[in-house]
Protein backbone atom coordinates (compact mmCIF):
# COMPACT_ATOMS: atom_id res chain seq x y z
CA UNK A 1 130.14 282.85 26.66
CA UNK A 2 133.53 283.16 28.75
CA UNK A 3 132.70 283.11 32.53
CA UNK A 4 134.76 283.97 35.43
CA UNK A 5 134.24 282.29 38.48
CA UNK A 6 136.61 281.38 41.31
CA UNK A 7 134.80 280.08 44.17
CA UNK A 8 137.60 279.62 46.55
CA UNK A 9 138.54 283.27 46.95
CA UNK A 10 136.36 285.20 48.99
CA UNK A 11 136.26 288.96 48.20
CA UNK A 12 138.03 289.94 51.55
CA UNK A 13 140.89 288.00 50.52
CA UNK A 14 141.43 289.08 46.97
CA UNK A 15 143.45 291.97 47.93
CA UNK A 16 145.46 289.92 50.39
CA UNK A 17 146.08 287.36 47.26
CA UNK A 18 147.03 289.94 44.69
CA UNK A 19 149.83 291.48 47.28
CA UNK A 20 151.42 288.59 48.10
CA UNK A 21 151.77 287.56 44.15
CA UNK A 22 153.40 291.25 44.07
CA UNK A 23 156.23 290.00 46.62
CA UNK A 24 158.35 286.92 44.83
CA UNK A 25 160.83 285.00 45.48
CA UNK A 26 163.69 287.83 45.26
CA UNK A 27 163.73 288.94 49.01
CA UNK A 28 161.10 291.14 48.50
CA UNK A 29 161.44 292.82 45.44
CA UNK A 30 158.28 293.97 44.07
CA UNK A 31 156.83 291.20 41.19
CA UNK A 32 153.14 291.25 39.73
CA UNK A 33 153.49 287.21 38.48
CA UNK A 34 149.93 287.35 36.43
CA UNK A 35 149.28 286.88 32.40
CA UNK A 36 146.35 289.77 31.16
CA UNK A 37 144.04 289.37 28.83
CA UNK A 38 141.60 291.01 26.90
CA UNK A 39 138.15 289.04 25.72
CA UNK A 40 135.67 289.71 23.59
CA UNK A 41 132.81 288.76 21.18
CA UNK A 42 133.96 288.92 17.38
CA UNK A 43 130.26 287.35 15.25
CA UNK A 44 130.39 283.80 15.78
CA UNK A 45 133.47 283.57 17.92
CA UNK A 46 135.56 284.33 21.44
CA UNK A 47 138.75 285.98 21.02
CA UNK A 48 141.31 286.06 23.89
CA UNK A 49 144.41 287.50 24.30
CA UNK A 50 147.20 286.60 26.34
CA UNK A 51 150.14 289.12 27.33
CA UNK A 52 153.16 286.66 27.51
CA UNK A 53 156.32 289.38 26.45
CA UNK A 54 159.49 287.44 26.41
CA UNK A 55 157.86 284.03 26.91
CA UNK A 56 159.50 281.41 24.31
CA UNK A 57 156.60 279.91 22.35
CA UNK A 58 157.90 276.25 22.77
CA UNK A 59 157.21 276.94 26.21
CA UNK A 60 153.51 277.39 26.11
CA UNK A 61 151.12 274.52 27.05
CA UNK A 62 147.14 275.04 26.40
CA UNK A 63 145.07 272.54 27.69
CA UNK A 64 141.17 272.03 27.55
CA UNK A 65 139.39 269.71 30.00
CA UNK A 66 135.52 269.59 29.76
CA UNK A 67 134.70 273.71 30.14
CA UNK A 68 138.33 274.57 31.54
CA UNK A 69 140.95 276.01 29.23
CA UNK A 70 144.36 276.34 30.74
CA UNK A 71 147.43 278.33 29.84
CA UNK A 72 150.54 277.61 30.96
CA UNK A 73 153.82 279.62 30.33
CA UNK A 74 157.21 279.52 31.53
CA UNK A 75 160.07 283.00 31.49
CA UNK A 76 163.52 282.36 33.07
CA UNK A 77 166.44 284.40 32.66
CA UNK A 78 169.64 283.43 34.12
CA UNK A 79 172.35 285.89 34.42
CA UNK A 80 175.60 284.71 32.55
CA UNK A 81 179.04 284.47 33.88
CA UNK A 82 180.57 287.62 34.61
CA UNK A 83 177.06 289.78 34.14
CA UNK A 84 176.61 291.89 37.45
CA UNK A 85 172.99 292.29 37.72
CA UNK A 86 171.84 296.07 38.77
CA UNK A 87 167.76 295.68 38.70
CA UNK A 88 165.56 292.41 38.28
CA UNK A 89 162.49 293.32 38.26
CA UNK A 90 160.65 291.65 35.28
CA UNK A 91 159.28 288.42 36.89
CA UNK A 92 160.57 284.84 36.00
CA UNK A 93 159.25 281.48 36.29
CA UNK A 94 155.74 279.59 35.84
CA UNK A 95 152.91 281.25 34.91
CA UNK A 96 149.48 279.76 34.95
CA UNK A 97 145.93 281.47 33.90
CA UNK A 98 142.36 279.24 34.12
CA UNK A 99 139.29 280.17 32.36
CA UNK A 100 135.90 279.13 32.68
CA UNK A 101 134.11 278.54 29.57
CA UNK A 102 130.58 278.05 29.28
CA UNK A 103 129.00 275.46 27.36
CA UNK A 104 127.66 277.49 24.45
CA UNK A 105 131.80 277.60 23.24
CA UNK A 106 132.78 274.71 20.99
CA UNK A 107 136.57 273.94 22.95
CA UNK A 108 137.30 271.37 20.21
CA UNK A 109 137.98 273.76 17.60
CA UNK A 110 140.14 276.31 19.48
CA UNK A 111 142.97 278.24 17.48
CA UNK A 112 146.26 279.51 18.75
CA UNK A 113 148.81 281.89 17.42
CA UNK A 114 151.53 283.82 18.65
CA UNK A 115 152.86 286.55 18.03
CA UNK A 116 155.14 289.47 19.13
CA UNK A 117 154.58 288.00 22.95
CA UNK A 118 150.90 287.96 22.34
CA UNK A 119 149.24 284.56 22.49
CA UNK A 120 145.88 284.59 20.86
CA UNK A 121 142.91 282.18 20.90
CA UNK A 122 139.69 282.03 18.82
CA UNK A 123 136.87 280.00 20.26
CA UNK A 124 134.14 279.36 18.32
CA UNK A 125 130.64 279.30 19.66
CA UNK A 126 129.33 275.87 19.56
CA UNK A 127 126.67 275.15 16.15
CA UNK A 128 123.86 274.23 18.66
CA UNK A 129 124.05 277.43 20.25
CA UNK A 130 124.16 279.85 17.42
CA UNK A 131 120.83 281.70 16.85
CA UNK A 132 118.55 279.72 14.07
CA UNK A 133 115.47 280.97 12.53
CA UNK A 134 112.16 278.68 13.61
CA UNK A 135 109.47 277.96 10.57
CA UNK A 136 106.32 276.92 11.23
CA UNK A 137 104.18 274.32 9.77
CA UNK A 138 100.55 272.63 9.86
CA UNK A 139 100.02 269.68 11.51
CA UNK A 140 97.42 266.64 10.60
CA UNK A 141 95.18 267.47 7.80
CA UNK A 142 92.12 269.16 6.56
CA UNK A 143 89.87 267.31 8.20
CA UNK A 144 90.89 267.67 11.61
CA UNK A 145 88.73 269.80 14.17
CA UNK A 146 89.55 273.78 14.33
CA UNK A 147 92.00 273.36 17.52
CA UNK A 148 94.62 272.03 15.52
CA UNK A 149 98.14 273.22 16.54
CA UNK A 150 101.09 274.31 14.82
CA UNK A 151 104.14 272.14 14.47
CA UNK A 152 107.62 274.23 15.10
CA UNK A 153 110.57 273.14 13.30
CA UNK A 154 114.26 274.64 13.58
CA UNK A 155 116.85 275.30 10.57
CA UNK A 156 119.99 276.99 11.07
């Protein structure tokens, strides 16, 4: 299960955060500096996908610690000599998206790919948490007295 959960933004300030990430570093020109995604169940795995249009792949970084998956990604464009820039409006620099994911996801066995400024991940869900069917067996013998109880075994 993917979760989202920030719990040092309080809902009042949400709106406050998301227009000051509009206003960057260029005196005030408008910016949106944030990397969407789309998520969603596909059988026995996550699959997200990152918007990252003109980011150079070498310059992506993915990192999983414990339930955290982080993805890093860097744009810069630099005018060259003699260019006289008319609108820069696309946003530059570091960009940096967090997920929370829950425990039921097996983060070892994560893929990447990237593709046409699209990174993509596939996270499986984690063996102990896939669905299994439960048989059940007797217990003890013949013999025993009529409040004998079932045993109840698991197999995936």
């Amino acid at each position: 299960m993917l979760m989202r959960f920030d719990p040092f933004r309080e809902l009042a300030f949400r709106e406050l955060d998301r227009m000051s990430q509009m206003f960057g570093e260029q005196g005030g020109a408008l910016q949106q500096r944030t990397m969407p995604i789309d998520a969603f169940r596909d059988g026995d795995r996550f699959i997200i996908r990152f918007d990252l249009p003109g980011v150079d792949r070498d310059s992506i970084e993915l990192t999983a610690e414990k339930n955290v998956l982080t993805v890093r990604a860097e744009r810069t464009w630099k005018p060259g000599e003699g260019q006289d820039v008319v609108a820069a409006e696309r946003p530059q620099g570091v960009f940096t998206r967090q997920l929370f994911l829950g425990d039921s996801l097996d983060v070892d066995r994560i893929t990447a790919t990237y593709d046409q400024g699209v990174l993509t991940l596939a996270v499986p869900v984690a063996e102990q948490a896939k669905p299994r069917r439960l048989q059940i067996t007797e217990s003890g013998d013949a013999q025993e007295s009529a409040d004998r109880q079932p045993a109840i075994s698991a197999t995936p």
